[in-house]
N, C-alpha and C. Protein backbone atom coordinates (compact mmCIF):
# COMPACT_ATOMS: atom_id res chain seq x y z
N UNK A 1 0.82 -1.19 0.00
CA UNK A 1 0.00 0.00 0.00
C UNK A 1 0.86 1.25 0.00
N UNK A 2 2.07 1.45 0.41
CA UNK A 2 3.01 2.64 0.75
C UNK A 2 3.69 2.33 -0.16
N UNK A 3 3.64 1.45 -1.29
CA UNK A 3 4.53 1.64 -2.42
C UNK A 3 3.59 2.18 -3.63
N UNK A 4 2.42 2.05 -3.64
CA UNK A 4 0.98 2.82 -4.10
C UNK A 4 1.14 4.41 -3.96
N UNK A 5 1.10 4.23 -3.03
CA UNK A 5 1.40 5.71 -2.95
C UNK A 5 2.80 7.12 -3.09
N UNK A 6 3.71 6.01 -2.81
CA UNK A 6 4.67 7.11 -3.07
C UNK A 6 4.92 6.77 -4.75
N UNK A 7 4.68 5.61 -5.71
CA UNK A 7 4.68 5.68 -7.04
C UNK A 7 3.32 6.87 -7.33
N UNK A 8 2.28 6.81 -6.90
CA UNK A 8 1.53 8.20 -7.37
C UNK A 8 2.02 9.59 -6.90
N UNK A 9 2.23 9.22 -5.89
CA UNK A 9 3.13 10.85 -5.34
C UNK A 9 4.59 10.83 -6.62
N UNK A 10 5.33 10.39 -7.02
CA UNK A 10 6.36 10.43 -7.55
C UNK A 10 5.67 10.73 -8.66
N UNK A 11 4.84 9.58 -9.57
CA UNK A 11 4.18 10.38 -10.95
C UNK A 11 3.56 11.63 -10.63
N UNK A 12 2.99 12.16 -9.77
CA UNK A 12 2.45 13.35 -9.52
C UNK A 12 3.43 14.71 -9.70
N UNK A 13 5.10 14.04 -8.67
CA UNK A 13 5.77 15.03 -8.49
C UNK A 13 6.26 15.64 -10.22
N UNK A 14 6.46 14.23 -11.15
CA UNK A 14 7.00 13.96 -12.72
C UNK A 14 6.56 14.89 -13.62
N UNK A 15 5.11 14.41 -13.39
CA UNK A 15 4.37 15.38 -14.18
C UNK A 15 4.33 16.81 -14.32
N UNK A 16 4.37 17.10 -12.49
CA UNK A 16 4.09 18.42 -12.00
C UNK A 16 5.81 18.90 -12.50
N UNK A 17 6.44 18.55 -12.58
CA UNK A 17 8.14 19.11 -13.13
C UNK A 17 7.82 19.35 -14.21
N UNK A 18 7.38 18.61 -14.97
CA UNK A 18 7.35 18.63 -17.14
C UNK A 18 6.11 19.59 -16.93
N UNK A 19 5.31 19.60 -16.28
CA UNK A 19 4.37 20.91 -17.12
C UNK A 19 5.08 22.18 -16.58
N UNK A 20 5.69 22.36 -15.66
CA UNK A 20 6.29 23.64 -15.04
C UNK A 20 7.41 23.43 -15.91
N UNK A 21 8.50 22.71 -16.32
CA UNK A 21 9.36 23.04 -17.14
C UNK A 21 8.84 23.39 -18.62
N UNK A 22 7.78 22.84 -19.34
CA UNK A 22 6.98 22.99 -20.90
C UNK A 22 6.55 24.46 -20.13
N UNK A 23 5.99 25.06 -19.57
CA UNK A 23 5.26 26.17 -19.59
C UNK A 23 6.39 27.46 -19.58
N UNK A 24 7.46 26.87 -18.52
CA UNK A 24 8.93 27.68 -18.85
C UNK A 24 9.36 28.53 -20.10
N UNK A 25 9.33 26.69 -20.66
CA UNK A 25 10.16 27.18 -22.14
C UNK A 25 9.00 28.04 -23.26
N UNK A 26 8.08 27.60 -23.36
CA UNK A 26 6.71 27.87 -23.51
C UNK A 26 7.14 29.32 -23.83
N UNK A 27 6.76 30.27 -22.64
CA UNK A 27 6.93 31.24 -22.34
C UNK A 27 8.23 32.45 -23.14
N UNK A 28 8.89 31.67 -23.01
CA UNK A 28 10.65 31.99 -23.35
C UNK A 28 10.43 31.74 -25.12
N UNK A 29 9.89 30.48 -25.25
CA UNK A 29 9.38 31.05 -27.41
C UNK A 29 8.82 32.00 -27.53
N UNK A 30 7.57 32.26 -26.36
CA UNK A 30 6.25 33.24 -26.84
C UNK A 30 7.28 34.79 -26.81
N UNK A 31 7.96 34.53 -25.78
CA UNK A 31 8.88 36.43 -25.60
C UNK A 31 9.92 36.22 -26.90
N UNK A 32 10.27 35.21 -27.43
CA UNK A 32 11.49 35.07 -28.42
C UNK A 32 10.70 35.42 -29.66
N UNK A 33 9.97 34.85 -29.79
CA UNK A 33 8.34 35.59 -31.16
C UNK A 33 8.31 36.56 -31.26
N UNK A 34 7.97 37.45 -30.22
CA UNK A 34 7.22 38.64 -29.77
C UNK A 34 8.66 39.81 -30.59
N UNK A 35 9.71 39.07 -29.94
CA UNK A 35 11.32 39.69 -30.32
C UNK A 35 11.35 39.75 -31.76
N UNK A 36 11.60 38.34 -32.22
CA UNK A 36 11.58 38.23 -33.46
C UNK A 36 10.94 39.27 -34.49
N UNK A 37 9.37 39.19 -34.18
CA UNK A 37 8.13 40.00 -35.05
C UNK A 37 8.59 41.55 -34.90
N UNK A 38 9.19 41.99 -34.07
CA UNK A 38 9.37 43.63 -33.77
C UNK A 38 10.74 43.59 -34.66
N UNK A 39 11.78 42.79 -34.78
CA UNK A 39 12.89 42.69 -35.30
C UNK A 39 12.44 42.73 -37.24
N UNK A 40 11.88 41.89 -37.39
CA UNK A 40 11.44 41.46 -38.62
C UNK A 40 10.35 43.31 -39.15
N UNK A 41 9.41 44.00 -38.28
CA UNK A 41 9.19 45.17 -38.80
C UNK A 41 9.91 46.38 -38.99
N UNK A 42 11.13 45.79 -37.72
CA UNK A 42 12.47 47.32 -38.12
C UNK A 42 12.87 46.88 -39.18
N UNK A 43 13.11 45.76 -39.63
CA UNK A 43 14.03 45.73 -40.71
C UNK A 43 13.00 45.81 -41.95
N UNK A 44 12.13 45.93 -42.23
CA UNK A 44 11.33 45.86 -43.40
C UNK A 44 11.13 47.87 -43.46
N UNK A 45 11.25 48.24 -42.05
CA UNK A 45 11.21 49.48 -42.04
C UNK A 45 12.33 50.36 -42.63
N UNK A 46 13.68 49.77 -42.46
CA UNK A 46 14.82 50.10 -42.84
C UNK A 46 15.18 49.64 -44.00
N UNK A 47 15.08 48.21 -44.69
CA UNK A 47 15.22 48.50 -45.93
C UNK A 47 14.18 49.23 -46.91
N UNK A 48 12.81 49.43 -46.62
CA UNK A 48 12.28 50.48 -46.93
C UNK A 48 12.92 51.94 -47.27
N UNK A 49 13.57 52.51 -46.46
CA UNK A 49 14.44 53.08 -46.43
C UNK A 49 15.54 53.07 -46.99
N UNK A 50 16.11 52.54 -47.14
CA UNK A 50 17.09 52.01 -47.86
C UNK A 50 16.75 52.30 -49.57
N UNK A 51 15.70 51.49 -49.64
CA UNK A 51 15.46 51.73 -51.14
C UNK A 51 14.64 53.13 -51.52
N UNK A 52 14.31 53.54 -50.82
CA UNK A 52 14.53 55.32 -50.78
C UNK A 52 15.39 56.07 -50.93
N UNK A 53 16.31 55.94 -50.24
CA UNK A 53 17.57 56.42 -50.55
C UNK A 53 18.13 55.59 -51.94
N UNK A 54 18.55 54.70 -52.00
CA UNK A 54 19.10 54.21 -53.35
C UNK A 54 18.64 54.99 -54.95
N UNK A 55 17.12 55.18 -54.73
CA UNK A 55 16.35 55.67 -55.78
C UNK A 55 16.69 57.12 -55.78
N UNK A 56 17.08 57.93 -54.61
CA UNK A 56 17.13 59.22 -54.46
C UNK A 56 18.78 59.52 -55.01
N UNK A 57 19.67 58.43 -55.01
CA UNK A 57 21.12 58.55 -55.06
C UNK A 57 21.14 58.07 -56.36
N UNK A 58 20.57 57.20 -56.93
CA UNK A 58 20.16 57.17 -58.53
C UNK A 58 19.90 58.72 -59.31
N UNK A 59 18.76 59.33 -58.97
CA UNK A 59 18.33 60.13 -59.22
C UNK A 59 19.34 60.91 -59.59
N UNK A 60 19.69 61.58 -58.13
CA UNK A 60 21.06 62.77 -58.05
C UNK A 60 22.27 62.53 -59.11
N UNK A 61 22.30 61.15 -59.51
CA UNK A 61 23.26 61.07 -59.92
C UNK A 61 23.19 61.29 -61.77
N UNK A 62 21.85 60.50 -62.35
CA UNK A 62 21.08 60.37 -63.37
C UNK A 62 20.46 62.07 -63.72
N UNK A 63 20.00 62.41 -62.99
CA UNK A 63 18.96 63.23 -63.54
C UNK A 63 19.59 64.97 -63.09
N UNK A 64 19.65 65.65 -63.92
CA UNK A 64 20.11 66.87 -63.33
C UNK A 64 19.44 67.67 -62.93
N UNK A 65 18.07 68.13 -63.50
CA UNK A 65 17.10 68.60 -63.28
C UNK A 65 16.63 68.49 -61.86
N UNK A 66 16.90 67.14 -61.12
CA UNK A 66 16.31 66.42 -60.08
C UNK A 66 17.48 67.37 -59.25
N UNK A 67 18.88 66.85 -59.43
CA UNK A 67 20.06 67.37 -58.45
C UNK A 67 19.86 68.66 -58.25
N UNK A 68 19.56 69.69 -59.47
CA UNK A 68 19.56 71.19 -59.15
C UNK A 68 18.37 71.65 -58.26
N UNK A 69 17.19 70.90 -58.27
CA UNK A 69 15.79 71.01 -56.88
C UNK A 69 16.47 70.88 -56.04
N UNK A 70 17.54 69.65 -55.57
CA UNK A 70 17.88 69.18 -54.19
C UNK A 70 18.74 70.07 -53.89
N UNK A 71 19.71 70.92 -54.33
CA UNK A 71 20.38 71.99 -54.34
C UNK A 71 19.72 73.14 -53.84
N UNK A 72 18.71 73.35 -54.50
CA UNK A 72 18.37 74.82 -54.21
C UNK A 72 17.28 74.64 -53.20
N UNK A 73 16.85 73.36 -52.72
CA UNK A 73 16.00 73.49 -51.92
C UNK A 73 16.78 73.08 -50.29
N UNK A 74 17.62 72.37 -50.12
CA UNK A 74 18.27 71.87 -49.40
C UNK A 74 19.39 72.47 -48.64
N UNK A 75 20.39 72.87 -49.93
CA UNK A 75 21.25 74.10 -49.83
C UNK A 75 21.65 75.27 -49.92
N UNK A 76 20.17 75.97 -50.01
CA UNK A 76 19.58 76.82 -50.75
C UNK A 76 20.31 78.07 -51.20
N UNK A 77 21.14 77.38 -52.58
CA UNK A 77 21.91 77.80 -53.61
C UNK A 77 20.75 78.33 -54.76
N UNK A 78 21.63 79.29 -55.62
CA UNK A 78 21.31 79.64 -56.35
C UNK A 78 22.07 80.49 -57.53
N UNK A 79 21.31 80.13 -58.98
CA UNK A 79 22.30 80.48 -60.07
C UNK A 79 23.07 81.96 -60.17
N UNK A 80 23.86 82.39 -60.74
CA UNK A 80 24.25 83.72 -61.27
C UNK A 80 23.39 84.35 -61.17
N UNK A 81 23.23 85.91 -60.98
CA UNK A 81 22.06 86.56 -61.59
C UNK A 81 20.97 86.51 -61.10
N UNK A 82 20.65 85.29 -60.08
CA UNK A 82 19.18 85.07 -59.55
C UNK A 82 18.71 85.93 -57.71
N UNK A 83 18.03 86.20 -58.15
CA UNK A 83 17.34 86.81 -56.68
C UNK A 83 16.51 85.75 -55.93
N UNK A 84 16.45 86.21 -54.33
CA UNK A 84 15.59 85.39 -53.90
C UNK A 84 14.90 85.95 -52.87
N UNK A 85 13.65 85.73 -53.27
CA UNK A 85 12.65 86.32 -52.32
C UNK A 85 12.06 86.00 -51.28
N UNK A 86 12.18 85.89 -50.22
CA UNK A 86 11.22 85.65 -48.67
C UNK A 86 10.70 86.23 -48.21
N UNK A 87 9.27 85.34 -48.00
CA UNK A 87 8.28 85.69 -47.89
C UNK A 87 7.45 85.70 -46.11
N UNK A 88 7.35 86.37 -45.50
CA UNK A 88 7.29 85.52 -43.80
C UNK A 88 5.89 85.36 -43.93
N UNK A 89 5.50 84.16 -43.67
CA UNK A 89 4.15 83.79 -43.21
C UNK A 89 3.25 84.21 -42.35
C-alpha cells in the first residue's frame, strides 16, 4: 500500500516538473516571437528606407534637373544673376 502511494506521489511530483518546465520554455518562445516579429518590422522598415535612398542617389546622380531642386532646396543655392525672395508667413 506505501509503495501505491509514493509511485503516485512520484508520478504526480514527474508530471508536475514537465508541465512547469513545458510552460517555462513555452513562455521563453512566446517572448522570443514577440522579439523576433518587432525585429522582422524594423528591418522591413529600414530597408524600406534604404530603397529610398538608393532611388534618391540614382536620381542625383542620373537626372540633373532632379540634383539642381535638391540643391536649391536643401542648400539653398542659387544660379548667377538670380534673386531670392522671402516671404514671412
Amino acid at each position: 500500500m506505501e509503495k501505491a502511494i509514493i509511485r503516485v506521489v512520484l508520478v504526480i511530483a514527474v508530471v508536475s516538473l514537465m508541465v512547469y518546465l513545458f510552460a517555462r520554455e513555452m513562455t521563453q518562445v512566446y517572448a522570443l516571437n514577440q522579439e523576433n516579429e518587432k525585429v522582422i518590422v524594423e528591418s522591413l522598415k529600414l530597408e524600406k528606407a534604404n530603397n529610398e535612398l538608393v532611388k534618391k542617389i540614382d536620381l542625383i546622380q542620373t537626372d540633373d534637373a532632379y540634383m539642381e531642386k535638391i540643391i536649391r532646396q536643401e542648400l539653398g543655392m542659387i544660379k548667377k544673376g538670380e534673386k531670392v525672395y522671402r516671404f514671412q508667413e
